[in-house]
N, C-alpha and C. Protein backbone atom coordinates (compact mmCIF):
# COMPACT_ATOMS: atom_id res chain seq x y z
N UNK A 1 -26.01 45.38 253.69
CA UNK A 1 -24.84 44.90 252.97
C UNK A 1 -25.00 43.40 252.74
N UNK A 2 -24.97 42.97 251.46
CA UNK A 2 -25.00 41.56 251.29
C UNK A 2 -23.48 40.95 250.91
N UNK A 3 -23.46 40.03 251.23
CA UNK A 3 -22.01 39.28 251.27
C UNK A 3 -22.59 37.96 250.42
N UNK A 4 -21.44 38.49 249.18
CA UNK A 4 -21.47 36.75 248.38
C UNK A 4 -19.83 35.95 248.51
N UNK A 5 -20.21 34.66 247.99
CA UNK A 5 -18.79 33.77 248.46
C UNK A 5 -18.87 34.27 246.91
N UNK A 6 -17.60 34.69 246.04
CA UNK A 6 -17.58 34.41 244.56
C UNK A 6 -16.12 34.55 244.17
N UNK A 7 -15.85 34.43 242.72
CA UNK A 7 -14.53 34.27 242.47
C UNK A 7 -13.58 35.25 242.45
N UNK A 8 -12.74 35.61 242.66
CA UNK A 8 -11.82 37.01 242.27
C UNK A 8 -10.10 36.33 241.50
N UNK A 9 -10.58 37.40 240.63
CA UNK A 9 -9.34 36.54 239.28
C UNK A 9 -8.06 37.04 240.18
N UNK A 10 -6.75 36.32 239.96
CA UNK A 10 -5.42 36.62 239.52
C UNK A 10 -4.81 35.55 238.76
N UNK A 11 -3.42 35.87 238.59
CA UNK A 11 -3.01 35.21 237.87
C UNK A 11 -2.24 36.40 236.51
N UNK A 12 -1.51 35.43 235.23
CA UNK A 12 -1.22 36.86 234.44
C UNK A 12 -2.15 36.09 233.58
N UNK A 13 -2.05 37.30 232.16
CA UNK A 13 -3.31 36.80 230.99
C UNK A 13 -2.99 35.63 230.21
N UNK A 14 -4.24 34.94 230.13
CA UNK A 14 -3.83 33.63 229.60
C UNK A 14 -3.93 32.78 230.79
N UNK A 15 -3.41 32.63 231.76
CA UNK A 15 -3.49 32.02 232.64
C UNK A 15 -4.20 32.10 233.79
N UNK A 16 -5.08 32.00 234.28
CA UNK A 16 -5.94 32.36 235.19
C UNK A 16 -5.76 31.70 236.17
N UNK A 17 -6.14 31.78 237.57
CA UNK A 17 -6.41 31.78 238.64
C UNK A 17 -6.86 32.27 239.60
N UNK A 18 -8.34 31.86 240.57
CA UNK A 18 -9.11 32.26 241.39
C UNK A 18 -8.77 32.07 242.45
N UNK A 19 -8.92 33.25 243.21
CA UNK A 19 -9.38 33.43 244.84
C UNK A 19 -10.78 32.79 245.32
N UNK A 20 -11.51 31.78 245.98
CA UNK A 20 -12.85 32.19 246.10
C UNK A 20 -12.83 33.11 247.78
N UNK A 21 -13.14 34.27 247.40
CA UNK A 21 -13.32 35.61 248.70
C UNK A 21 -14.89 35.60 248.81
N UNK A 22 -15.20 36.01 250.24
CA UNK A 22 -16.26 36.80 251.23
C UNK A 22 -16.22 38.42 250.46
N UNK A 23 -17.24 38.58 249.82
CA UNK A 23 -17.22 39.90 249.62
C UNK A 23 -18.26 41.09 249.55
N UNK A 24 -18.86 41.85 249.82
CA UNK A 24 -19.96 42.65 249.87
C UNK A 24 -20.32 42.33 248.46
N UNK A 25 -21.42 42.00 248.19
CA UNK A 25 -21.76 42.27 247.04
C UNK A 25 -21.27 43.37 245.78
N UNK A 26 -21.40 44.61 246.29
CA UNK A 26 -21.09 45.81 245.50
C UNK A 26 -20.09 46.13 245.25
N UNK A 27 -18.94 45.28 245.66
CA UNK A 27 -17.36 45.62 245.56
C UNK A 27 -17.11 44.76 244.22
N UNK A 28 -16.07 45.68 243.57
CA UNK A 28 -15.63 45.68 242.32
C UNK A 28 -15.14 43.95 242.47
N UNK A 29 -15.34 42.90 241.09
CA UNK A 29 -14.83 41.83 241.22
C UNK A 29 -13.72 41.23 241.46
N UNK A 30 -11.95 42.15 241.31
CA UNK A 30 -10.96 41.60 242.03
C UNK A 30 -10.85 43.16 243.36
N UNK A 31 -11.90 43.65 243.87
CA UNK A 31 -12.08 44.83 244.74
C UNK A 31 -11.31 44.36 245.71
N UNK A 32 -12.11 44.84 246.70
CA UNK A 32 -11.78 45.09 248.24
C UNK A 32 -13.12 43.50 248.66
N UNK A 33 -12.33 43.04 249.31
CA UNK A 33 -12.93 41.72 250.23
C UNK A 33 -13.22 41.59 251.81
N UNK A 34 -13.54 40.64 252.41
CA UNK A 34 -13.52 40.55 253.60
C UNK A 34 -12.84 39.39 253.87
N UNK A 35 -12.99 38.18 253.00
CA UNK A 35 -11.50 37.08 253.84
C UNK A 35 -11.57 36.19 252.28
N UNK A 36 -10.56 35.85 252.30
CA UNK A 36 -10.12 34.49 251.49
C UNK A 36 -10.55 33.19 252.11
N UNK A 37 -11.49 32.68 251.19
CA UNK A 37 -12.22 30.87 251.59
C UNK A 37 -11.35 30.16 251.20
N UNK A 38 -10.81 30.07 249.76
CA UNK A 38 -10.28 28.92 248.55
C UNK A 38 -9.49 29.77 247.79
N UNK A 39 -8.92 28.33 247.17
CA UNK A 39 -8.55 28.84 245.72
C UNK A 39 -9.04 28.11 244.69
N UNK A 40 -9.13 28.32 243.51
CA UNK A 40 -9.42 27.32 242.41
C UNK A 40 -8.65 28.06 241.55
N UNK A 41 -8.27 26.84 240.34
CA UNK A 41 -7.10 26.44 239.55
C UNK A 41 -7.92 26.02 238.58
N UNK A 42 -8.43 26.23 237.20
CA UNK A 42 -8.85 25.79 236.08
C UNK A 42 -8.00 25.57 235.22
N UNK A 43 -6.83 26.01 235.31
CA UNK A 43 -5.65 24.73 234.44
C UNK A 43 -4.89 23.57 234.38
N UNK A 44 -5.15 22.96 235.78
CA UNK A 44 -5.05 21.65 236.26
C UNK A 44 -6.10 20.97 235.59
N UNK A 45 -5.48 19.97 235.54
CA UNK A 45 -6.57 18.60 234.98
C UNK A 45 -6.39 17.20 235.55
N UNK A 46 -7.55 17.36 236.44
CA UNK A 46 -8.72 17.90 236.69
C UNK A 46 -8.54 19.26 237.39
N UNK A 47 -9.57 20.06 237.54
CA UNK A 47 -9.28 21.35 238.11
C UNK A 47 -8.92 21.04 239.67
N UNK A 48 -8.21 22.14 240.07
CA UNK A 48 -7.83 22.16 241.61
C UNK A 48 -8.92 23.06 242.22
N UNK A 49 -9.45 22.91 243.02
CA UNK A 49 -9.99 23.43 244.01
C UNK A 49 -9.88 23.35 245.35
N UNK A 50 -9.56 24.31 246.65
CA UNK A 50 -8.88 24.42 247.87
C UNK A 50 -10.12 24.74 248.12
N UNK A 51 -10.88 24.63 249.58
CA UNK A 51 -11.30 25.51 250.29
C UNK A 51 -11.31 25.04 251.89
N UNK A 52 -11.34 26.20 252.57
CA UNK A 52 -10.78 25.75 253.87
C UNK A 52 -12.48 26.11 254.54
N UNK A 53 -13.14 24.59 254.85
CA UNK A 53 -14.19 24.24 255.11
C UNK A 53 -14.73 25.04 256.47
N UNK A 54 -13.81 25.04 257.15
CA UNK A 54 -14.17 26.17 258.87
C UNK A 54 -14.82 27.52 258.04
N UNK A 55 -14.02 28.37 257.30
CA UNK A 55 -14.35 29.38 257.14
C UNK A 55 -15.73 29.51 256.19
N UNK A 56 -15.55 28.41 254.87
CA UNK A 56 -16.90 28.25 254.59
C UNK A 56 -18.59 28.76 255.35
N UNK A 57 -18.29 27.76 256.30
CA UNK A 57 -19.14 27.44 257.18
C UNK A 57 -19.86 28.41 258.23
N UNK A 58 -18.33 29.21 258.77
CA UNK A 58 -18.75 30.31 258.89
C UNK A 58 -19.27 31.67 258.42
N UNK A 59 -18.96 31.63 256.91
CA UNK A 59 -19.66 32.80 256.04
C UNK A 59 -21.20 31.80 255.49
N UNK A 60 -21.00 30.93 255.34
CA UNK A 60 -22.64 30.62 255.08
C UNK A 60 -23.51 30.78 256.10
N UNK A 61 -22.88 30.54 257.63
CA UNK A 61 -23.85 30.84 258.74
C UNK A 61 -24.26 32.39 259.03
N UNK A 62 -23.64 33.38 258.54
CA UNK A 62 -23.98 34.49 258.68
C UNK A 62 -24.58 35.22 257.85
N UNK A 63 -25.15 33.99 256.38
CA UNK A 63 -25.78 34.84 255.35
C UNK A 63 -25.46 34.94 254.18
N UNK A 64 -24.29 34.51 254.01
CA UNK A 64 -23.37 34.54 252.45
C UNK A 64 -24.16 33.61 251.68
N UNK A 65 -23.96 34.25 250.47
CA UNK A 65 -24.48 33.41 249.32
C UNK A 65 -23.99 33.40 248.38
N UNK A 66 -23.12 32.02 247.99
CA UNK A 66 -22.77 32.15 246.96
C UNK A 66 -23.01 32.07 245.37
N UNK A 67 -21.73 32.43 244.36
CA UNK A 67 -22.56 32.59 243.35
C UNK A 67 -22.83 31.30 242.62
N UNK A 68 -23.60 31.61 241.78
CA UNK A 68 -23.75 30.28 241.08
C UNK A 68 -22.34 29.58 240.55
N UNK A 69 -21.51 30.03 240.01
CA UNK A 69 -20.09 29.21 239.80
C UNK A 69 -19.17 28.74 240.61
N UNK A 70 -19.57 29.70 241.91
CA UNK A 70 -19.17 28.72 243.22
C UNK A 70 -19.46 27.68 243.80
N UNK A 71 -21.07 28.02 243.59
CA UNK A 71 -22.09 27.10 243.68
C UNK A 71 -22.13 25.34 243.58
N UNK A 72 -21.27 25.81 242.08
CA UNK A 72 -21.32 24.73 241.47
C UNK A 72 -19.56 23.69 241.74
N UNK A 73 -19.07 24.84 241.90
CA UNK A 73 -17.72 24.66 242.22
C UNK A 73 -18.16 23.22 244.05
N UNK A 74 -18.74 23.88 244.46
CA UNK A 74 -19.06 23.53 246.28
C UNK A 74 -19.32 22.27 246.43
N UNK A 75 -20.19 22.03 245.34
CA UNK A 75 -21.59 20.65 244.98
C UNK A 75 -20.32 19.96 244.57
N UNK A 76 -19.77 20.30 243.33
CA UNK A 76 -18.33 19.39 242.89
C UNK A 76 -17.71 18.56 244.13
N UNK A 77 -17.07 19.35 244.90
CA UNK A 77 -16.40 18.83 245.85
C UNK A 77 -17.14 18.56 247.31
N UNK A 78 -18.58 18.62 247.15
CA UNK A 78 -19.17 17.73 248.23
C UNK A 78 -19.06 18.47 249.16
N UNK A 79 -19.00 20.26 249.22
CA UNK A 79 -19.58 21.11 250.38
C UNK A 79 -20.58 21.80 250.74
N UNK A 80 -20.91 21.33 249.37
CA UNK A 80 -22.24 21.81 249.47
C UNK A 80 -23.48 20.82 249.21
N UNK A 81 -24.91 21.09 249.60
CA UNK A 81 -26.04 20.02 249.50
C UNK A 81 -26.48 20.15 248.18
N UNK A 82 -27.16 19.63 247.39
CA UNK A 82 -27.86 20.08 246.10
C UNK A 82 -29.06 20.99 246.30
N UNK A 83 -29.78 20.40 247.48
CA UNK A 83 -31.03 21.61 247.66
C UNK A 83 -30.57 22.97 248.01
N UNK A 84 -29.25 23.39 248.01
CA UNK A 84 -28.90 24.62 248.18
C UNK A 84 -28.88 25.97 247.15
């Protein structure tokens, strides 16, 4: 079972807003999860992004990988390294 950090939509249409969740890979994209990291907000300006750094830390130590738009989301806010 692989576990990625990636986004899971809510919000209504038109308006969006992300969860970033722990999730098996194979689970449907707003599926079934294993924990809530963050949130991110792409209609703020500048965008909002939450993430609660403990839990991070602990899904990267066990293997998680996130996706590239998280990725990039992480590097933004300086939780992540670039060589990652």
């Amino acid at each position: 079972m692989a576990i990625r950090i990636r986004l899971s939509r809510c919000g209504r249409k038109k308006r969006p807003f992300y969860r970033v969740v722990a999730a098996n890979s194979e689970a449907k994209r707003d599926g079934r999860f294993l924990e809530i990291i963050g949130t991110y907000n792409p209609l703020t300006d500048p965008a909002e992004v939450k993430i609660d750094k403990e839990k991070l830390e602990k899904w990267l130590g066990l293997g998680a990988k996130p996706t590239d738009t998280v990725r990039s989301l992480l590097r933004r806010e300086g939780l992540l390294k670039k060589s990652a």
